[in-house]
C-alpha atoms as a PDB file:
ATOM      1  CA  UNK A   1       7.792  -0.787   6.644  1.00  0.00           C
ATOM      2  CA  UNK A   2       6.899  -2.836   3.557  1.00  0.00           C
ATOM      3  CA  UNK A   3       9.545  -2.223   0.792  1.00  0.00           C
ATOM      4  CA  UNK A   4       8.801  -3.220  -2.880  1.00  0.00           C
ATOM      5  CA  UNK A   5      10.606  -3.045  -6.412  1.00  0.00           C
ATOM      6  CA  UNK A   6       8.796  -1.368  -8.850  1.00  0.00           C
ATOM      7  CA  UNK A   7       9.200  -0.727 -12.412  1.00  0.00           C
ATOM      8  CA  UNK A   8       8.262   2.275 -14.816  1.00  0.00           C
ATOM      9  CA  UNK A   9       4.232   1.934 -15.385  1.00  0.00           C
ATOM     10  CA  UNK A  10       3.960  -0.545 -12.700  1.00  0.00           C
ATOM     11  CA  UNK A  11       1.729  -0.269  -9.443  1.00  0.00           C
ATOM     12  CA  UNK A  12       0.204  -1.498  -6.169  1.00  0.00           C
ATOM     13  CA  UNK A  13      -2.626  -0.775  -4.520  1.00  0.00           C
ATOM     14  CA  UNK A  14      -3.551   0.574  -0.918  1.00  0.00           C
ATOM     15  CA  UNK A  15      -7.137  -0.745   0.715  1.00  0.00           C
ATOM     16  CA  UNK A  16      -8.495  -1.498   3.719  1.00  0.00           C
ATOM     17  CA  UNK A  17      -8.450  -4.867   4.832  1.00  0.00           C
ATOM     18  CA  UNK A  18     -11.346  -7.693   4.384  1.00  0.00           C
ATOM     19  CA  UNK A  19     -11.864  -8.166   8.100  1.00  0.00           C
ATOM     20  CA  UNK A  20     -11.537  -4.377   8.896  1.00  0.00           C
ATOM     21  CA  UNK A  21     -14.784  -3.316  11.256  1.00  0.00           C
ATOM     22  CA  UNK A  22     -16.937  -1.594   9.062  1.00  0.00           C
ATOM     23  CA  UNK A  23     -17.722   1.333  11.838  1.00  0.00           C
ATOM     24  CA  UNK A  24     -14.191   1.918  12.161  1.00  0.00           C
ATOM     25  CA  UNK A  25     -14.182   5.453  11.106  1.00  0.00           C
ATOM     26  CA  UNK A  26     -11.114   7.072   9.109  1.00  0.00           C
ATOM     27  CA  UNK A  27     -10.240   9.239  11.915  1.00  0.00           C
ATOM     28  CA  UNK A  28      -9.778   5.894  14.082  1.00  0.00           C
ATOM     29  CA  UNK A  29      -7.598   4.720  11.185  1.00  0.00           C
ATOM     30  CA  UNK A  30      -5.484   6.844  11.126  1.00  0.00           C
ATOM     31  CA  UNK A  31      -5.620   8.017  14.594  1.00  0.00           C
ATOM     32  CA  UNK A  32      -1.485   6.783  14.400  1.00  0.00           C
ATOM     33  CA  UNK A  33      -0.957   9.142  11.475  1.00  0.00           C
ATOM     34  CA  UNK A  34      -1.093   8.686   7.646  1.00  0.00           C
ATOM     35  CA  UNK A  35       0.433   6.246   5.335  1.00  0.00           C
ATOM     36  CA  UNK A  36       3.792   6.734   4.333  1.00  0.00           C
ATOM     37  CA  UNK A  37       5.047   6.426   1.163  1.00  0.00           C
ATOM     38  CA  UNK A  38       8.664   6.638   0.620  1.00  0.00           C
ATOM     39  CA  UNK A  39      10.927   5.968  -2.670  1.00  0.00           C
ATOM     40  CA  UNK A  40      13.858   4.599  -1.002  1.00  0.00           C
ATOM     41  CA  UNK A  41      16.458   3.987  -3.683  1.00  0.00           C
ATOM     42  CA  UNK A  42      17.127   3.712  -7.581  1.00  0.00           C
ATOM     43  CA  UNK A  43      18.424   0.327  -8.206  1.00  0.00           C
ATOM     44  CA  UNK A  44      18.631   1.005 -12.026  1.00  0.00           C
ATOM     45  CA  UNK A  45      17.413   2.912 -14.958  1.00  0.00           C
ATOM     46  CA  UNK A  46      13.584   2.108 -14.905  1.00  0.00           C
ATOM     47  CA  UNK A  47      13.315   0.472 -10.903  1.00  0.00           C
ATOM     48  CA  UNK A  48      12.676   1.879  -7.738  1.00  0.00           C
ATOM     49  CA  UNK A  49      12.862   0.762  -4.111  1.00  0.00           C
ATOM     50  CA  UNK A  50       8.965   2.212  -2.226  1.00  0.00           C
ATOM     51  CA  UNK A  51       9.012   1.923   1.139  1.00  0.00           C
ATOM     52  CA  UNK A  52       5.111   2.061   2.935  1.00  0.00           C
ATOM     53  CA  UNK A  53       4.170   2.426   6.298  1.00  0.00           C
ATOM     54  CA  UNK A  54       0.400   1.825   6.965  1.00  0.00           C
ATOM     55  CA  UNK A  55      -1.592   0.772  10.237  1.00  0.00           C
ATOM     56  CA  UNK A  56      -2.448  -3.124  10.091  1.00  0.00           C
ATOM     57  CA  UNK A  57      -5.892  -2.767   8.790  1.00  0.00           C
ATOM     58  CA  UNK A  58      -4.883  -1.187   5.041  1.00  0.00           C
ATOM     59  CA  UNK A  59      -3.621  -4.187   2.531  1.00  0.00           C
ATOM     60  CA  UNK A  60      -0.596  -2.997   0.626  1.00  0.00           C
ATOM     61  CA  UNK A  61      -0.479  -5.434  -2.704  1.00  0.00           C
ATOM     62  CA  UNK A  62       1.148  -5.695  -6.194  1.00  0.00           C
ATOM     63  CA  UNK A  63      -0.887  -4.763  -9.221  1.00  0.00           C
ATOM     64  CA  UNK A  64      -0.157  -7.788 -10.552  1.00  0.00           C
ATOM     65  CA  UNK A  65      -1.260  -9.694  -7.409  1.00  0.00           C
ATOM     66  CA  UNK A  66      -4.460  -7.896  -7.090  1.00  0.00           C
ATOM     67  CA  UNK A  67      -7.976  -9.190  -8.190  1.00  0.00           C
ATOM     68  CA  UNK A  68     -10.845  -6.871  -8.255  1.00  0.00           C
ATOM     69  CA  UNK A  69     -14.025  -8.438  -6.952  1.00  0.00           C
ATOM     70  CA  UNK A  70     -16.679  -8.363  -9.264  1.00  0.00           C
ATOM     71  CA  UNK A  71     -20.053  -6.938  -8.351  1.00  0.00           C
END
């Protein structure tokens, strides 16, 4: 389980990977269940504690760490 901080207005974003096999069908990935997303604890007024469970292939990263690829 990846656990992350997050703030009031802040995000992260769930895709599949680069390297994922492009006939991998969704059934096949998630053929181990969905993605869980759990909000573990409230460390203070305006932050929470998610917790995400996700099969290796889906990339799990911080808004502010994410870069959109431009067409």
């Amino acid at each position: 389980m990846l656990v992350i901080t997050r703030r009031a207005g802040e995000a992260f974003y769930i895709y599949p990977t680069q390297d994922i096999n492009p006939s991998l069908t969704v059934a096949e990935l998630f053929a181990n269940g969905p993605i869980k997303i759990a909000l573990l604890e409230s460390i203070k007024r305006n932050q929470t504690r998610v917790g995400i469970e996700a099969p290796d292939e889906i990339t799990i990263l911080r808004e502010e760490l994410y870069e959109p690829k431009l067409a």
